[in-house]
C-alpha atoms as a PDB file:
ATOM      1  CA  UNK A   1     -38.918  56.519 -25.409  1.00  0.00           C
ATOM      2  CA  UNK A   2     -40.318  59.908 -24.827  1.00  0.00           C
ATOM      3  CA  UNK A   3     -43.661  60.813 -26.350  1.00  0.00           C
ATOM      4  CA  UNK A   4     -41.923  63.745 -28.488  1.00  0.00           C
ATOM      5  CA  UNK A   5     -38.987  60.705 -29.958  1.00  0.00           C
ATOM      6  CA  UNK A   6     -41.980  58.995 -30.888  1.00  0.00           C
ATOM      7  CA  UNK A   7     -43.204  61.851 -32.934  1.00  0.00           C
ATOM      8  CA  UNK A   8     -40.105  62.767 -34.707  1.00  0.00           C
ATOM      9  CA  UNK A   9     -39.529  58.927 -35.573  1.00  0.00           C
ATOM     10  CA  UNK A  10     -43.231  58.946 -37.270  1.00  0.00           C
ATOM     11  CA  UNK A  11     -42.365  62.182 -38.995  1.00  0.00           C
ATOM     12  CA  UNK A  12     -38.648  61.871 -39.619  1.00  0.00           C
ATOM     13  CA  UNK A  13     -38.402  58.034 -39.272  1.00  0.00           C
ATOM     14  CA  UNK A  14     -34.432  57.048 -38.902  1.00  0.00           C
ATOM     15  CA  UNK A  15     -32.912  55.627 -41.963  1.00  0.00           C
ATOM     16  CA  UNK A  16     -29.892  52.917 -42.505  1.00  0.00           C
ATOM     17  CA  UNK A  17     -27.095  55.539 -43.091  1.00  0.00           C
ATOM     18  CA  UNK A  18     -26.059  53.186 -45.837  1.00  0.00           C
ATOM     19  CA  UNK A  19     -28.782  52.404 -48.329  1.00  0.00           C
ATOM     20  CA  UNK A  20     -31.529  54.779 -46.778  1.00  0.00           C
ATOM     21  CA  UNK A  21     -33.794  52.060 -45.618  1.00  0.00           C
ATOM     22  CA  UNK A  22     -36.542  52.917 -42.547  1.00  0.00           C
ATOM     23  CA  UNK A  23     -34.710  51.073 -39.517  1.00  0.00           C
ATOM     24  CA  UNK A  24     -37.019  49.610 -36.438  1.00  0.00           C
ATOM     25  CA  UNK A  25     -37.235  51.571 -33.074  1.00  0.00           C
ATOM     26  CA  UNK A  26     -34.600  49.009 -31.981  1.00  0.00           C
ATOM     27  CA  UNK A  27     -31.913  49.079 -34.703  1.00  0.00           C
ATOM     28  CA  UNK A  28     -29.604  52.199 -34.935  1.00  0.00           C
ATOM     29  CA  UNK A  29     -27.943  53.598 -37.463  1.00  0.00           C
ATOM     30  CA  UNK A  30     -27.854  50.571 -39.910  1.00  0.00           C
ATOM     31  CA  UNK A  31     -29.850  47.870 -41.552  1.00  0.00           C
ATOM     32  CA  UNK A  32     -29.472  44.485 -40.990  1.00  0.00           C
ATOM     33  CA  UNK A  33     -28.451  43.703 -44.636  1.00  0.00           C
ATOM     34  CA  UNK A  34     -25.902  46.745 -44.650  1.00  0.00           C
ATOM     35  CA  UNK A  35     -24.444  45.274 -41.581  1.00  0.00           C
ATOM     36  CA  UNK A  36     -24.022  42.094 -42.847  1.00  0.00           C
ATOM     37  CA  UNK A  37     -22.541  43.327 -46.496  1.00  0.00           C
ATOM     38  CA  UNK A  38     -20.902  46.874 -45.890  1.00  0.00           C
ATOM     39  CA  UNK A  39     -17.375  46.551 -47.184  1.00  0.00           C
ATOM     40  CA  UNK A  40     -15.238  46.009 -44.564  1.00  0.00           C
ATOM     41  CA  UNK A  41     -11.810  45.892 -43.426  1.00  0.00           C
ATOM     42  CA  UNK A  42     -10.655  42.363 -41.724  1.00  0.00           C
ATOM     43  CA  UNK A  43     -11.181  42.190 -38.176  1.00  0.00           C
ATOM     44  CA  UNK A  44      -8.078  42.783 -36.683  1.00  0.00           C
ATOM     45  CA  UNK A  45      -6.185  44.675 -39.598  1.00  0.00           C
ATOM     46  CA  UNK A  46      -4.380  47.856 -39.353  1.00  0.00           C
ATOM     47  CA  UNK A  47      -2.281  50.059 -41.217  1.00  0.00           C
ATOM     48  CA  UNK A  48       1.364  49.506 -40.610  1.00  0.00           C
ATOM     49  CA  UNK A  49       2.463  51.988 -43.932  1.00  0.00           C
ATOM     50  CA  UNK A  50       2.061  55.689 -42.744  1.00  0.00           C
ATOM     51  CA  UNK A  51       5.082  57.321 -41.452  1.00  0.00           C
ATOM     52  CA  UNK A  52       5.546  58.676 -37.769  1.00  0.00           C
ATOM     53  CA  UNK A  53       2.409  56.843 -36.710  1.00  0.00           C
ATOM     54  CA  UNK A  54       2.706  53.236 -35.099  1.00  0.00           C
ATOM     55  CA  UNK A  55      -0.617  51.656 -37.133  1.00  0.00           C
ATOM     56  CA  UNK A  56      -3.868  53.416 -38.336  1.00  0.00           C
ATOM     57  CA  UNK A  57      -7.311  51.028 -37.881  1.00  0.00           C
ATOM     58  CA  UNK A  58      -9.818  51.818 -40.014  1.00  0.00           C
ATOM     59  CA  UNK A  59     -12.932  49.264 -39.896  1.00  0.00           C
ATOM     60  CA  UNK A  60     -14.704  50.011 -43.185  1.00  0.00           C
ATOM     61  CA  UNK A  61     -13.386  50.006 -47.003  1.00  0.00           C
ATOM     62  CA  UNK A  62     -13.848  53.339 -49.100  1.00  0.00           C
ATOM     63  CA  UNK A  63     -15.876  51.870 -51.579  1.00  0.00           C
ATOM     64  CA  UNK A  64     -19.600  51.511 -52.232  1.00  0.00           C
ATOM     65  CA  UNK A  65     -22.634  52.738 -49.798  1.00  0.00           C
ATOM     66  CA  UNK A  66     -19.753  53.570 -47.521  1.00  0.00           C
ATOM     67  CA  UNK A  67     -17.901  55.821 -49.585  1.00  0.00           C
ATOM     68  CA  UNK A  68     -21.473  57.272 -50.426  1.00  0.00           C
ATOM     69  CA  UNK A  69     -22.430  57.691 -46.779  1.00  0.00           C
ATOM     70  CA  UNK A  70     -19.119  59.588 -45.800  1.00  0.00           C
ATOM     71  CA  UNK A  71     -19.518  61.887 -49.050  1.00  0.00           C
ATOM     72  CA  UNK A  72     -22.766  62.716 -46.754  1.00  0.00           C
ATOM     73  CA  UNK A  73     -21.563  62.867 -43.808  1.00  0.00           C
ATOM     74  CA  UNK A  74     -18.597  65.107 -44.840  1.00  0.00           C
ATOM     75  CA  UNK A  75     -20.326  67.478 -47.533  1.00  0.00           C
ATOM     76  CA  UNK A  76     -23.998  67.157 -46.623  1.00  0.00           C
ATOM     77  CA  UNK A  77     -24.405  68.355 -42.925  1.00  0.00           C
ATOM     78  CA  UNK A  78     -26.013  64.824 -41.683  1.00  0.00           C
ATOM     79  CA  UNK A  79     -23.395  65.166 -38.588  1.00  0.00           C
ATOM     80  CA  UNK A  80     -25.956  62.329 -36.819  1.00  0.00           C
ATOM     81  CA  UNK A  81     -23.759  59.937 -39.123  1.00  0.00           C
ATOM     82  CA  UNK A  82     -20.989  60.858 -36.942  1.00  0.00           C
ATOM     83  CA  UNK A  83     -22.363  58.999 -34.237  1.00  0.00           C
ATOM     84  CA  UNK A  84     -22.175  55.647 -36.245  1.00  0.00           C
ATOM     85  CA  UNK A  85     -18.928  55.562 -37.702  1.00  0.00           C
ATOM     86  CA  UNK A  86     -17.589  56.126 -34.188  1.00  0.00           C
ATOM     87  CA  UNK A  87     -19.324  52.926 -33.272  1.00  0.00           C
ATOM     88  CA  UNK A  88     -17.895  51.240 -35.939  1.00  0.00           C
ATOM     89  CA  UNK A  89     -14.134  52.725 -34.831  1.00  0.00           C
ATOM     90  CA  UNK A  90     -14.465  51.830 -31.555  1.00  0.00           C
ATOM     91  CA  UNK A  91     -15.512  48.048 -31.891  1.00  0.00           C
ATOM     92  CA  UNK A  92     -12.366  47.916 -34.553  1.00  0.00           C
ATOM     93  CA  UNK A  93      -9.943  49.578 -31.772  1.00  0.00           C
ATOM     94  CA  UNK A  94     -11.270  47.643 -29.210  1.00  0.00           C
ATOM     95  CA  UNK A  95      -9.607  44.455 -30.616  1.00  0.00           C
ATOM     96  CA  UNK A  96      -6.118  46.487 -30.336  1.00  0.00           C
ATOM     97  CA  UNK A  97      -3.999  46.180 -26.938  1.00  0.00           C
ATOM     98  CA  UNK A  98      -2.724  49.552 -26.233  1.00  0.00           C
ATOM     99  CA  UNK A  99      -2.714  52.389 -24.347  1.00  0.00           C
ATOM    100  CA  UNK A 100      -3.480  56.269 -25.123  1.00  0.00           C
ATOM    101  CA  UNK A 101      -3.795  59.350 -23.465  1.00  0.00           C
ATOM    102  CA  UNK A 102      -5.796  61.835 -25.622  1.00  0.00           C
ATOM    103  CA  UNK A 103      -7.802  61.609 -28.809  1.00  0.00           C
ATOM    104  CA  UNK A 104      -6.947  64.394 -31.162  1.00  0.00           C
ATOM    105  CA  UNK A 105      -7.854  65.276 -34.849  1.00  0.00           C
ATOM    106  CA  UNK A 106      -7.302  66.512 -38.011  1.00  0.00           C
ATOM    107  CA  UNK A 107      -8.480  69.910 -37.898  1.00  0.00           C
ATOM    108  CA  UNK A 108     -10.070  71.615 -40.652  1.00  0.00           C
ATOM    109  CA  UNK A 109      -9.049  75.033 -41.852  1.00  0.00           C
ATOM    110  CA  UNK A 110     -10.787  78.074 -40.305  1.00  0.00           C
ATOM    111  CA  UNK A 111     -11.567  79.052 -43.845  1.00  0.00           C
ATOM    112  CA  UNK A 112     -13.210  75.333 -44.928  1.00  0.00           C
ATOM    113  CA  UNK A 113     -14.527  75.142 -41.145  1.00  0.00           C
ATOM    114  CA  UNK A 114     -16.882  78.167 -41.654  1.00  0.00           C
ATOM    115  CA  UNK A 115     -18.179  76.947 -45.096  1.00  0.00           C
ATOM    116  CA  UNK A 116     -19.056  73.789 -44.213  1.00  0.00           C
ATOM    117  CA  UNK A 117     -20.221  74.711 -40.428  1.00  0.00           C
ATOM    118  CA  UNK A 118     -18.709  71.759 -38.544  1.00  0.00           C
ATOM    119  CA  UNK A 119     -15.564  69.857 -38.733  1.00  0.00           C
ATOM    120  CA  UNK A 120     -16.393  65.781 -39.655  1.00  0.00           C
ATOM    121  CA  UNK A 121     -13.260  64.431 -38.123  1.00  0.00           C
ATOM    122  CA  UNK A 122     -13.888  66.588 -34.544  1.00  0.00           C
ATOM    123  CA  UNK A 123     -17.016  64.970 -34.116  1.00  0.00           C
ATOM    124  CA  UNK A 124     -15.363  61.356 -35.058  1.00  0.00           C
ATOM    125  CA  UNK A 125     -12.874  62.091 -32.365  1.00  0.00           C
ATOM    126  CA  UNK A 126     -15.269  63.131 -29.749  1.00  0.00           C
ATOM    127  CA  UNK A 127     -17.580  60.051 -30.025  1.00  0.00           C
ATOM    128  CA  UNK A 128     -14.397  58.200 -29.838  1.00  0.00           C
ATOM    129  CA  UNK A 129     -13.588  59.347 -26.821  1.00  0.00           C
ATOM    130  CA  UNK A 130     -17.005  59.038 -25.108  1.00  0.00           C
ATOM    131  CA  UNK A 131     -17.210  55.386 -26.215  1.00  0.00           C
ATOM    132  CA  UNK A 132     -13.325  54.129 -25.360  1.00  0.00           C
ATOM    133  CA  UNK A 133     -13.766  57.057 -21.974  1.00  0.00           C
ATOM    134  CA  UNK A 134     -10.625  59.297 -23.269  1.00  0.00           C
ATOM    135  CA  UNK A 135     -10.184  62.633 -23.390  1.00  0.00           C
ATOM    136  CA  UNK A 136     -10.421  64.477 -26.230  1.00  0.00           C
ATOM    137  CA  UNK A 137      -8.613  67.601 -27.500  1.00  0.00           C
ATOM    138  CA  UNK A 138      -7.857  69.925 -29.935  1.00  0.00           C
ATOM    139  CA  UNK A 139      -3.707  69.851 -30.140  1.00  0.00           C
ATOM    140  CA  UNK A 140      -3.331  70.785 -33.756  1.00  0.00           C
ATOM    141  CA  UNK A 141      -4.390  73.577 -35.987  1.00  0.00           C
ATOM    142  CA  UNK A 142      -4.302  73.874 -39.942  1.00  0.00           C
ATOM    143  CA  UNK A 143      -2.905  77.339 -40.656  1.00  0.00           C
ATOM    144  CA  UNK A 144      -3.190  76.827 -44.594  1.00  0.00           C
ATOM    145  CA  UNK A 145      -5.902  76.482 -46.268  1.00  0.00           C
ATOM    146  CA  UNK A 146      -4.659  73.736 -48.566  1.00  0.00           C
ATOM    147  CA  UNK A 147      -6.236  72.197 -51.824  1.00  0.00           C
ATOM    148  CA  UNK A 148      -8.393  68.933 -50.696  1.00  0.00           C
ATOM    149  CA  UNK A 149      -6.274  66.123 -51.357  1.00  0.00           C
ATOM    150  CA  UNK A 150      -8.263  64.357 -53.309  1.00  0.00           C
ATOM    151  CA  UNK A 151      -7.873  67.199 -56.068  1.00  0.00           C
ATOM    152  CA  UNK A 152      -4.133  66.977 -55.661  1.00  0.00           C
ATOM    153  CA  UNK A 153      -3.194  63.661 -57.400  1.00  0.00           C
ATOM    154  CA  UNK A 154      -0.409  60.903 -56.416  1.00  0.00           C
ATOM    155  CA  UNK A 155       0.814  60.171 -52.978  1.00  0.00           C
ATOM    156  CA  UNK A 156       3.577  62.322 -53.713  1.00  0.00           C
ATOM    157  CA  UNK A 157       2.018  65.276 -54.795  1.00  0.00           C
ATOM    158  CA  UNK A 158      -0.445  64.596 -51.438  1.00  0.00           C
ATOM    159  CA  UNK A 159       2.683  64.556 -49.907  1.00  0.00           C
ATOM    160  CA  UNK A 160       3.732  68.111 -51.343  1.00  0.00           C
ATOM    161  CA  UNK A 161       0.403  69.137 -50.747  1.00  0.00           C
ATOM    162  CA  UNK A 162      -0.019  68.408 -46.979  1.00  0.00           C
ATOM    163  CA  UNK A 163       3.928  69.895 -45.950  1.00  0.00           C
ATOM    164  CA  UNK A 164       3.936  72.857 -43.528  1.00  0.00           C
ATOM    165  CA  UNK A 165       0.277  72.859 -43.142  1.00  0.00           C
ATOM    166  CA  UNK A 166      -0.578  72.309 -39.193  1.00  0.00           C
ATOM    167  CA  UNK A 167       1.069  73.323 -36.459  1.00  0.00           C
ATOM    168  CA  UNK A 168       1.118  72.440 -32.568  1.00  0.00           C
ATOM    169  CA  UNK A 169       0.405  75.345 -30.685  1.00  0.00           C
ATOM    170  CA  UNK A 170       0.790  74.345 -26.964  1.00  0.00           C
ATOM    171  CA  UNK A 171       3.488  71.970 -26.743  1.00  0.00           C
ATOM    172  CA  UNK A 172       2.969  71.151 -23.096  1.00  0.00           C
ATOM    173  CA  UNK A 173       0.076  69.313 -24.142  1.00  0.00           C
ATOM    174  CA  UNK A 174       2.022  67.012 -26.398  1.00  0.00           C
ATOM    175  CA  UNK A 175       4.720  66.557 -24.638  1.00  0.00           C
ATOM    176  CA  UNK A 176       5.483  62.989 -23.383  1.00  0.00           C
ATOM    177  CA  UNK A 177       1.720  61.881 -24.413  1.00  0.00           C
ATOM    178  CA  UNK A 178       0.314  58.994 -26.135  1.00  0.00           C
ATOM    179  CA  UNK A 179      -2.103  60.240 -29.072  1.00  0.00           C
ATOM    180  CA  UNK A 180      -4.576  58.379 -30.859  1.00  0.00           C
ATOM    181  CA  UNK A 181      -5.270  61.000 -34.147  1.00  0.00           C
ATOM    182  CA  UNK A 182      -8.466  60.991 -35.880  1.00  0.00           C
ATOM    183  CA  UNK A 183      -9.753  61.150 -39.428  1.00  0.00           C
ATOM    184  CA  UNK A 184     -12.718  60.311 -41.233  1.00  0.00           C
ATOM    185  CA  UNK A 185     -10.909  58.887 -44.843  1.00  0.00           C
ATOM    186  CA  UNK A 186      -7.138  57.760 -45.171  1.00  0.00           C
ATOM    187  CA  UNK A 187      -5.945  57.031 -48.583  1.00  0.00           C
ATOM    188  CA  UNK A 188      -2.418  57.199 -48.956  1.00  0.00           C
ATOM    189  CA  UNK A 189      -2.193  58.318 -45.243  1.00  0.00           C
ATOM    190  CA  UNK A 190      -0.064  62.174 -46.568  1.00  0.00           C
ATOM    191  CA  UNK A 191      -2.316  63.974 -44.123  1.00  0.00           C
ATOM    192  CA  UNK A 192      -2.141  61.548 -40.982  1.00  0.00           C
ATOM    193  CA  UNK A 193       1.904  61.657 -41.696  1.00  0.00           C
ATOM    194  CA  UNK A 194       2.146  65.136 -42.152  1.00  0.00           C
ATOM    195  CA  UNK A 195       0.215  65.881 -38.773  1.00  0.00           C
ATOM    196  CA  UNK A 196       2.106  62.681 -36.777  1.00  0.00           C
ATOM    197  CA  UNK A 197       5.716  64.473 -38.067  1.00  0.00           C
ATOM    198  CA  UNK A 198       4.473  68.145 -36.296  1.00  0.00           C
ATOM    199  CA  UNK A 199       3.273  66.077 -33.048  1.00  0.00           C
ATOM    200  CA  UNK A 200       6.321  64.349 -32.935  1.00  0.00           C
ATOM    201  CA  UNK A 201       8.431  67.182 -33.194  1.00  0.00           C
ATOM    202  CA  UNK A 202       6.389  68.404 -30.380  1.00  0.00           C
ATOM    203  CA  UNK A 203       8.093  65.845 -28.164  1.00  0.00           C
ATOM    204  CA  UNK A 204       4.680  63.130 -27.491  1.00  0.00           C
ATOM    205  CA  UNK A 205       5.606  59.369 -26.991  1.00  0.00           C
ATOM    206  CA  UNK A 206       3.931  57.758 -29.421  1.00  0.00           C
ATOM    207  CA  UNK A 207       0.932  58.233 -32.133  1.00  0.00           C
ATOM    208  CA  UNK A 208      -1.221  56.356 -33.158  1.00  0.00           C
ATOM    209  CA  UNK A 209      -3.999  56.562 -35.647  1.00  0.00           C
ATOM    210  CA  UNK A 210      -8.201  55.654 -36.519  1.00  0.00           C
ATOM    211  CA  UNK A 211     -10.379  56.780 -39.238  1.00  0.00           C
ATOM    212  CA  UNK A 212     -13.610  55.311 -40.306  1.00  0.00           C
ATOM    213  CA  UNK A 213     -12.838  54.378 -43.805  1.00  0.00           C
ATOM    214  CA  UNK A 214      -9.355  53.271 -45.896  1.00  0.00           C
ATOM    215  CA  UNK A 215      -8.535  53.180 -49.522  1.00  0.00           C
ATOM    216  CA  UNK A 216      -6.590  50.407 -48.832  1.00  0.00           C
END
């Protein structure tokens, strides 16, 4: 470790992104207790419910420290949280036999993406792809600035909510390609659907879908 890490660890020491506890110089990200406890989705389990997509994998639950954490990562500029959730995606789409081309996600409005300064589910997709060695690109863009969906209410207003949104501006990239879309949450998986429909209509092969935490 350089002598300036050293430093910022004594000054800024790294924290479980979970429950905020000091980690070791040999732990990253989370505590030993959080990864033993953090609500989690069954190895192996994927979503098999959201239209136009073939399954979703999501490895944690949205509930507890986990649903705290994202709140932060999302809202709270700690972007260094990104890092770990993609871990956690990656060992959960590791178990999963298939085959992709590119890693895309669900962009942000221009208009949401200059409040908040970064979008969470870009930098999901782009650890992604440096952990399962993808590429990674932007193939969608949100060209209304909708009301977040979880002010909107039941899956079918989220439905309502989320039609005619994003669009696919350079088909050629779509065409014929195997796409693994990124979020950070999916609850009753309007978004992913609504996104999936515009690829698909863009002529690629076959989507599917990760985000780090699921309702379900």
């Amino acid at each position: 470790m350089k002598l300036i890490d050293r430093l910022l660890d004594l000054i800024y020491p790294p924290r479980c992104i979970f429950c905020g506890r000091i980690l070791p110089s040999s732990a990253v990200g989370v505590c030993r207790a959080c990864a033993a406890c953090v609500p989690r989705v069954p190895a192996g389990d994927r979503r098999w419910d959201i239209k136009h997509i073939e399954w979703c994998a999501a490895p944690l639950l949205y509930q507890g420290t986990v649903r705290e954490a994202l709140l932060r990562y999302k809202f709270n500029g700690v972007t260094a949280y990104g890092r770990i959730f993609a871990d956690f995606m990656a060992k959960s789409i590791d178990e999963i036999d298939f085959s992709c081309d590119i890693i895309t996600w669900v962009p942000l409005s221009k208009r949401r993406l200059r409040k908040r300064g970064y979008d969470q589910a870009q930098i999901l997709a782009e650890e992604l792809a440096k952990r399962l060695e993808l590429p990674c690109g932007r193939l969608l863009e949100k060209r209304i600035d909708n009301k977040p969906q979880s002010a909107t209410g039941d899956a079918e207003k989220r439905k309502e909510n989320a039609r005619g949104v994003y669009a696919c501006p350079d088909v050629e990239a779509v065409r014929g390609k195997r796409i693994l879309l990124v979020d950070d949450i999916v609850t009753t998986g309007a978004t992913l659907a609504e996104c999936a429909r515009v690829l698909k209509a863009a002529g690629c092969a076959a989507i599917y879908a990760a985000a780090a935490a699921t309702r379900q």
